[in-house]
Protein backbone atom coordinates (compact mmCIF):
# COMPACT_ATOMS: atom_id res chain seq x y z
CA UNK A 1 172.58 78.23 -150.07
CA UNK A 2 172.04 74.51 -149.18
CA UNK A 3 173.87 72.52 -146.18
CA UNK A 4 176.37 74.12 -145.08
CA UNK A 5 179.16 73.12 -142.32
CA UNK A 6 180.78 76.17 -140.39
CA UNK A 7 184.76 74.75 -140.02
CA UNK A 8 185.64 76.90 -137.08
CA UNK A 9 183.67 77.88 -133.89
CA UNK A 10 183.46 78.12 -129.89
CA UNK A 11 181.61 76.65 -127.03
CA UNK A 12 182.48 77.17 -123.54
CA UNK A 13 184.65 79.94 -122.42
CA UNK A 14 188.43 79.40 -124.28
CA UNK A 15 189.28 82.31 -122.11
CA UNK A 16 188.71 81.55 -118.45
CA UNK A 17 189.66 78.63 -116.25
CA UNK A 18 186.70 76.44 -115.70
CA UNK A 19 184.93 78.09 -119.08
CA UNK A 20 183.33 74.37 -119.62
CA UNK A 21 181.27 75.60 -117.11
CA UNK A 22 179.76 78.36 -119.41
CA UNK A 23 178.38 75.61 -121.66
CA UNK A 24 174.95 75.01 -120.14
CA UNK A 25 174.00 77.91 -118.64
CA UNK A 26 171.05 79.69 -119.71
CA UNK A 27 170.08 82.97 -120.60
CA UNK A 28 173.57 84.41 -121.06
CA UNK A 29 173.95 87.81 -123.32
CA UNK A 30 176.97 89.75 -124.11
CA UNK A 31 177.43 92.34 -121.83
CA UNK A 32 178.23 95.16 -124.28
CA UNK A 33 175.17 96.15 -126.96
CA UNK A 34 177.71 97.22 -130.20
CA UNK A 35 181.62 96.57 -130.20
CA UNK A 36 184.41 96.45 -132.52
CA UNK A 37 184.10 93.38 -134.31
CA UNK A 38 180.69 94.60 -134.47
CA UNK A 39 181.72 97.27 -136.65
CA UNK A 40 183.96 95.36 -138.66
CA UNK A 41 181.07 92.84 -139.95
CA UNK A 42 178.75 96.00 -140.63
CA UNK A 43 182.28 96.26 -143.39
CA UNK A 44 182.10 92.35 -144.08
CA UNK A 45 185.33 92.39 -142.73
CA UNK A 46 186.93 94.64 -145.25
CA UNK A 47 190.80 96.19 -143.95
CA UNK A 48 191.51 99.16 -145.62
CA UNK A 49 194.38 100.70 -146.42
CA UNK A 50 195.24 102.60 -142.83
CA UNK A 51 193.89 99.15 -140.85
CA UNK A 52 197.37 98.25 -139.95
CA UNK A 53 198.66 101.35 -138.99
CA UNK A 54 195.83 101.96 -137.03
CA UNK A 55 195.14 98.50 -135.06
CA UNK A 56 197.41 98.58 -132.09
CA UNK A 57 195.61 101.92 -131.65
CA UNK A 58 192.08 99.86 -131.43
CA UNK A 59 193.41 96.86 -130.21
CA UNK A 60 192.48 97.04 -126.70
CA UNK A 61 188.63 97.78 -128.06
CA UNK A 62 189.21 94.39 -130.30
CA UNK A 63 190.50 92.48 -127.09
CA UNK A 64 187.08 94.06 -125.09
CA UNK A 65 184.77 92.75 -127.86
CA UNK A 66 186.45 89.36 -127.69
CA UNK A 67 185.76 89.08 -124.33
CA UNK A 68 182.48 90.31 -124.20
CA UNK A 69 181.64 87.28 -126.77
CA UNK A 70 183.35 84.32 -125.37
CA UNK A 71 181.62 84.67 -122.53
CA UNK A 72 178.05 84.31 -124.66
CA UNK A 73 179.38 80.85 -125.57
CA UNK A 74 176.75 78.71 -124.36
CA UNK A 75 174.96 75.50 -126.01
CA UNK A 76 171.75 77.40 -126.05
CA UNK A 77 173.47 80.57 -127.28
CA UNK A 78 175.03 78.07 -130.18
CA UNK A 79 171.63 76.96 -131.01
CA UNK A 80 170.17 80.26 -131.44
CA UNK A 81 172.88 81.22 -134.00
CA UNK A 82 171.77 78.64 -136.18
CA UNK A 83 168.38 79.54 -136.66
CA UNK A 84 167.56 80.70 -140.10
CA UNK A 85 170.83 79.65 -141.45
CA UNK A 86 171.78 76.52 -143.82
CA UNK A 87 174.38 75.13 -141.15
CA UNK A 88 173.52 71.60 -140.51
CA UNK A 89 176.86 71.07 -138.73
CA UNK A 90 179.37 73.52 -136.83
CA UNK A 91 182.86 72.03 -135.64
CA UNK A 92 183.95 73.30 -132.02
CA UNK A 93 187.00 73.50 -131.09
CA UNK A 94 188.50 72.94 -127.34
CA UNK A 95 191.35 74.77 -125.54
CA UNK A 96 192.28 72.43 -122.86
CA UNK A 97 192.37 73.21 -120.07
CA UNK A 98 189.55 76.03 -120.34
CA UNK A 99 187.40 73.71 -122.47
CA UNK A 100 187.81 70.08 -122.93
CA UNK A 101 186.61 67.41 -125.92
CA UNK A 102 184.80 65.76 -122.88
CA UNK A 103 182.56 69.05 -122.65
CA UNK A 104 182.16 69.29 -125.97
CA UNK A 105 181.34 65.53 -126.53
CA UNK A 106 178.44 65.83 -124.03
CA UNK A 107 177.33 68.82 -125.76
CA UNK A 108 177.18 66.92 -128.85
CA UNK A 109 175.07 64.36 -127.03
CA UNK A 110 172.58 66.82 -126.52
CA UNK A 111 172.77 68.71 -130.43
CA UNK A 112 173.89 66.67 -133.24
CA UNK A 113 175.05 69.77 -134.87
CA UNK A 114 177.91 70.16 -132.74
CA UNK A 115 181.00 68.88 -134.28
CA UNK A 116 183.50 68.14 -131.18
CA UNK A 117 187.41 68.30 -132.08
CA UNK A 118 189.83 67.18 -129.36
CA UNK A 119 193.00 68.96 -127.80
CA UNK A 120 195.96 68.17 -125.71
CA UNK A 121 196.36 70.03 -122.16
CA UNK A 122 200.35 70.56 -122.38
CA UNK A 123 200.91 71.13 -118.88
CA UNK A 124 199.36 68.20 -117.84
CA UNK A 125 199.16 65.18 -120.33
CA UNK A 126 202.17 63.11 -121.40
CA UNK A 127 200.59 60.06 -122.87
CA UNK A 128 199.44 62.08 -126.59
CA UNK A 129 198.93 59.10 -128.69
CA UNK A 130 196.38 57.17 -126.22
CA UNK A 131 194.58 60.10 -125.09
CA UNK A 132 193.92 61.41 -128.88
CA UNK A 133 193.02 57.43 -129.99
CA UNK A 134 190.92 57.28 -126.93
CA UNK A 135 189.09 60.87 -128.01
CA UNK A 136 188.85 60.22 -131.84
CA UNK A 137 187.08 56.50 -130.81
CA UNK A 138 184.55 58.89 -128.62
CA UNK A 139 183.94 61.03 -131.44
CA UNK A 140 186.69 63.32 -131.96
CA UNK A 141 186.34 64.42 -135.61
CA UNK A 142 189.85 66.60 -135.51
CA UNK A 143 192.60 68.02 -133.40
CA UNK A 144 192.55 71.43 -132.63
CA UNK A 145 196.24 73.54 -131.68
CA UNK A 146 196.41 77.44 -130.55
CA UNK A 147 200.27 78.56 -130.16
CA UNK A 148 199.09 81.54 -128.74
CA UNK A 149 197.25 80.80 -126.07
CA UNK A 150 198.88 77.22 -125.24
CA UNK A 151 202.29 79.13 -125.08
CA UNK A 152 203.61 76.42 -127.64
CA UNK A 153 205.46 77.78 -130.84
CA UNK A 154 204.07 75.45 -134.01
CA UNK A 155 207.91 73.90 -133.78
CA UNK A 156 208.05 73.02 -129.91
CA UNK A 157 208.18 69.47 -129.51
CA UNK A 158 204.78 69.34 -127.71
CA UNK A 159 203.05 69.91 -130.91
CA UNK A 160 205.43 68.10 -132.91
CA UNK A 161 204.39 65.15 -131.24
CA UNK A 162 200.61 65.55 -130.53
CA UNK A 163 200.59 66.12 -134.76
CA UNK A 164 202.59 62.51 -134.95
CA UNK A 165 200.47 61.10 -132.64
CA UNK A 166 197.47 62.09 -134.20
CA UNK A 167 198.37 61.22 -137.62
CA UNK A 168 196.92 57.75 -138.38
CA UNK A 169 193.32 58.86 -137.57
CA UNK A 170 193.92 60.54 -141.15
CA UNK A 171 191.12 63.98 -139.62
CA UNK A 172 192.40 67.30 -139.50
CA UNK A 173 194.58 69.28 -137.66
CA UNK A 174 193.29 73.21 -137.10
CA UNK A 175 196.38 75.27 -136.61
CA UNK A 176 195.68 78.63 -134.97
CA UNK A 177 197.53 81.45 -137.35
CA UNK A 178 197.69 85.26 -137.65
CA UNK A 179 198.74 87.34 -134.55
CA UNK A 180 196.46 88.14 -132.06
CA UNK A 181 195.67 88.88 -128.39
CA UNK A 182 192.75 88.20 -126.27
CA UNK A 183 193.76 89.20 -122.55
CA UNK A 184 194.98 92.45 -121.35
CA UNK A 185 196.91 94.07 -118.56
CA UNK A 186 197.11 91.19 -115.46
CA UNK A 187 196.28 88.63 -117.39
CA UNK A 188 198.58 88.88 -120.44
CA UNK A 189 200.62 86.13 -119.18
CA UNK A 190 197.85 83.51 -120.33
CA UNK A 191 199.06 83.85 -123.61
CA UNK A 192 202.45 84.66 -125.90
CA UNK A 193 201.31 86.22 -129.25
CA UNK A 194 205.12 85.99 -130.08
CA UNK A 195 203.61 82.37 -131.15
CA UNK A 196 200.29 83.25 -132.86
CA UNK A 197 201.88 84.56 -135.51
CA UNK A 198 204.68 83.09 -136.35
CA UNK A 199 203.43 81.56 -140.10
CA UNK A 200 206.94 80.95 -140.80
CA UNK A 201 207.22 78.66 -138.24
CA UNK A 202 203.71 76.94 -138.73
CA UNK A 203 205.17 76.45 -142.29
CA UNK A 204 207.77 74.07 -140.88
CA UNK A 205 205.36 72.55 -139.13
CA UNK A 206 203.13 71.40 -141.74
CA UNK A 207 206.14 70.61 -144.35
CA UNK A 208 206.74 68.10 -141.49
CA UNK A 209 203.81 66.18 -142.20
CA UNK A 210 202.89 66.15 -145.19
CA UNK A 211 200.19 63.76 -144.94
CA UNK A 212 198.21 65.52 -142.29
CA UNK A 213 195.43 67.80 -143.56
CA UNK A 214 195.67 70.98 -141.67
CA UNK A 215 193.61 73.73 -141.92
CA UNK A 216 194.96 77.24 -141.17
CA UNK A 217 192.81 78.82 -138.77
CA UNK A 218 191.24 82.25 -140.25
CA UNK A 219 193.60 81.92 -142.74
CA UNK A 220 196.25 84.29 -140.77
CA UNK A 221 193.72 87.17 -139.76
CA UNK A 222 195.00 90.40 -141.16
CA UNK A 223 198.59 88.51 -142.18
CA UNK A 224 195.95 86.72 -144.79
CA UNK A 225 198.59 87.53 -147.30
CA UNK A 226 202.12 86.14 -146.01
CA UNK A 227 199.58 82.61 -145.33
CA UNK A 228 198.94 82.79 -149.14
CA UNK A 229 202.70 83.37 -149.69
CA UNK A 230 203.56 80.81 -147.27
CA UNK A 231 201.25 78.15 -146.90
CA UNK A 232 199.32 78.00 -150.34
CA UNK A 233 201.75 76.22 -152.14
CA UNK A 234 201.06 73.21 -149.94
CA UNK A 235 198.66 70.65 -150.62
CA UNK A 236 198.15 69.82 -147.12
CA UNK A 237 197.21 73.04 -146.06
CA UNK A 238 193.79 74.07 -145.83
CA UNK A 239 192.07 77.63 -144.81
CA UNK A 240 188.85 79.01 -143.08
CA UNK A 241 187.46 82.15 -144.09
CA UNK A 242 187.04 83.62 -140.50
CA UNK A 243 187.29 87.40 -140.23
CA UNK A 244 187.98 87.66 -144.35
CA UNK A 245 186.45 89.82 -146.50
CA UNK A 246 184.94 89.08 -149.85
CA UNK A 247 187.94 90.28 -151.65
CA UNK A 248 190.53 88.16 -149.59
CA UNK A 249 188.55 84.85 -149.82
CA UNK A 250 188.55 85.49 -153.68
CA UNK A 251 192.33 85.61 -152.95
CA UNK A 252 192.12 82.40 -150.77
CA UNK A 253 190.78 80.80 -153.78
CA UNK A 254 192.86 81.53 -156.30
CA UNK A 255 196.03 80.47 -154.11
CA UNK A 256 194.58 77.59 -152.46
CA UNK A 257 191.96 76.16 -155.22
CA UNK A 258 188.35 75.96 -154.58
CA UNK A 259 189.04 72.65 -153.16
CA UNK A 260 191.34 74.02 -149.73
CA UNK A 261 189.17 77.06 -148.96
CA UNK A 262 186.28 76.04 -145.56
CA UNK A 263 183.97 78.34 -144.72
CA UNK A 264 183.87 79.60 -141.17
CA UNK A 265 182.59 81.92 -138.43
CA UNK A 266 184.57 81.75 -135.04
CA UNK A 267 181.36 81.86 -133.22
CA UNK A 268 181.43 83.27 -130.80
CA UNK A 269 183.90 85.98 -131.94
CA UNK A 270 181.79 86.41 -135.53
CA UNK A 271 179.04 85.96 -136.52
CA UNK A 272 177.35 83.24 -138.62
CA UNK A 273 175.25 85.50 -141.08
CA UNK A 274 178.04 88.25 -141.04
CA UNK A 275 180.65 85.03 -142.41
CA UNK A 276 178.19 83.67 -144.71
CA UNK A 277 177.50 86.47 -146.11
CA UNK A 278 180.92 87.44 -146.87
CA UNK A 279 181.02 84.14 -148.83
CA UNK A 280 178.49 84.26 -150.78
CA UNK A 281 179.83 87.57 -152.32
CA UNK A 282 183.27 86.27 -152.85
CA UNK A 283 181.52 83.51 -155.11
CA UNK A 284 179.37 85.89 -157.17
CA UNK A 285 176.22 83.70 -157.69
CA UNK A 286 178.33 80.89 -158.56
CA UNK A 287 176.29 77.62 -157.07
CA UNK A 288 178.67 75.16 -157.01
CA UNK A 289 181.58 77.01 -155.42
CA UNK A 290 179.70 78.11 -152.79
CA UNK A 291 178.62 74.61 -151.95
CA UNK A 292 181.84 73.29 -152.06
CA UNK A 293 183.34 76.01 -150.04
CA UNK A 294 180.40 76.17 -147.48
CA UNK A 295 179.67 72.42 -147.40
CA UNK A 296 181.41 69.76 -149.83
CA UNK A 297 185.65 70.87 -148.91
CA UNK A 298 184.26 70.21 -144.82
CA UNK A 299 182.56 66.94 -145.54
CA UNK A 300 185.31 65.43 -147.13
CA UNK A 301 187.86 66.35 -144.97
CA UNK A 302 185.35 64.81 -141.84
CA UNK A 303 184.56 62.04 -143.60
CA UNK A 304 180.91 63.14 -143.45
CA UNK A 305 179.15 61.17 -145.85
């Protein structure tokens, strides 16, 4: 396949208070052998025809599996699931407070193949534009924004701002998108999926700045086709392939170009092989898409040379 740079991944518990703390420990396995998302890669992330009818009945199995994999996030976890794959370079992305660009630069100190974006911790940070320059001069390569579980709707002013304010580094800007949930019961009040996915909304957003790349995060989940509707018409409006099946990044590509479709994994959440392997069948043995998909789209966008 080449070198190949996965657009869209974990380190540290997003979930948790404290989950920087997850990043370093050692010998950490998921707690559950086979789980839902399990079964969904064995598919390659194929929906069928009942899968929306039946997800709020499995829902709370999704949410379990979720869990069970965040909490496998470590650095030495991160460098296992690179091993006999082509990724050279995996972007993680922060959830202040839960995990911070300062964990994830350190972690980058110790494995050049971590890619650290930055984020903004609402509830506590007013001063956006110096603490984003201050991040992209350590090493920041992007900004990353989750409505759901920052409780910020893609048009609240917070994010309005930390976009503006972000702006002149001319990186990207990964925008959470699709509806989902990753807490249940007591501790539902972490997050408001009324946000998550609201693509309508994140449409405003990125007609607002239309000189800021942004890359819609798993390219809306199983709303993959109102983000086509929506946001493919923009030129400034990337996707990952996260949780997509073959036949819906074929899709991706015809709406966005082969030039605005990244691959990704999630990692923790999915797998690496399970997401390459979904590209590769989407470009049907043809070379230089999957490059450009898997590696060339990422590198420009990162400036990686």
């Amino acid at each position: 396949m080449g070198r190949v740079i996965d657009m869209h991944s974990h380190m540290g518990n997003i979930l948790i208070d404290n989950g920087d703390n997850l990043i370093d420990k050692k010998k950490i396995s998921k707690k559950i052998l086979f789980d839902m998302i399990s079964f969904w890669e064995l598919l390659s992330y194929r929906r069928f025809g009942v899968f929306n009818a039946i997800y709020p009945l499995i829902k709370p199995l999704a949410i379990h599996a979720a869990r069970a994999r965040a909490s496998t996030a470590t650095l030495e976890n991160f460098q296992d699931s690179l091993e006999d794959t082509d990724i050279v370079g995996s972007v993680c992305l922060p959830i202040p407070p839960y995990v911070t660009f300062e964990a994830l630069r350190d972690a980058a100190g110790k494995d050049d193949r971590v890619i650290p974006f930055t984020g903004i911790d609402f509830n506590a940070e007013k001063d956006f534009e110096g603490i984003l320059k201050s991040d992209v001069k350590d090493g920041a390569m992007g900004l990353k924004l989750h409505p759901n579980i920052q409780k910020r709707s893609y048009t609240s002013s917070d994010f309005f701002n930390a976009v503006e304010s972000f702006a002149p580094s001319t990186l990207p800007v990964l925008i959470h998108v699709g509806s989902s949930s990753y807490y249940a019961r007591k501790e539902r009040h972490r997050e408001n999926p009324a946000f998550g996915g609201d693509i309508t909304s994140a449409e405003k957003l990125v007609k607002a700045f239309p000189g800021v790349r942004f890359i819609a995060g798993h390219a809306g989940l199983y709303e993959v086709n109102k983000v086509i509707q929506t946001l493919g018409k923009h030129k400034n409006v990337s996707v990952d392939t996260s949780f997509q099946s073959p036949g819906y990044i074929q899709k991706l590509i015809k709406s966005f170009g082969p030039d605005r479709v990244l691959f990704g994994s999630d990692w923790p959440f999915g797998t690496r092989r399970s997401a390459l392997k979904a590209v590769k069948a989407a470009c049907r043995g043809d070379g230089s898409l999957e490059k450009r998909i898997t590696y060339e789209n990422a590198a420009e966008l990162l400036k990686i040379q």
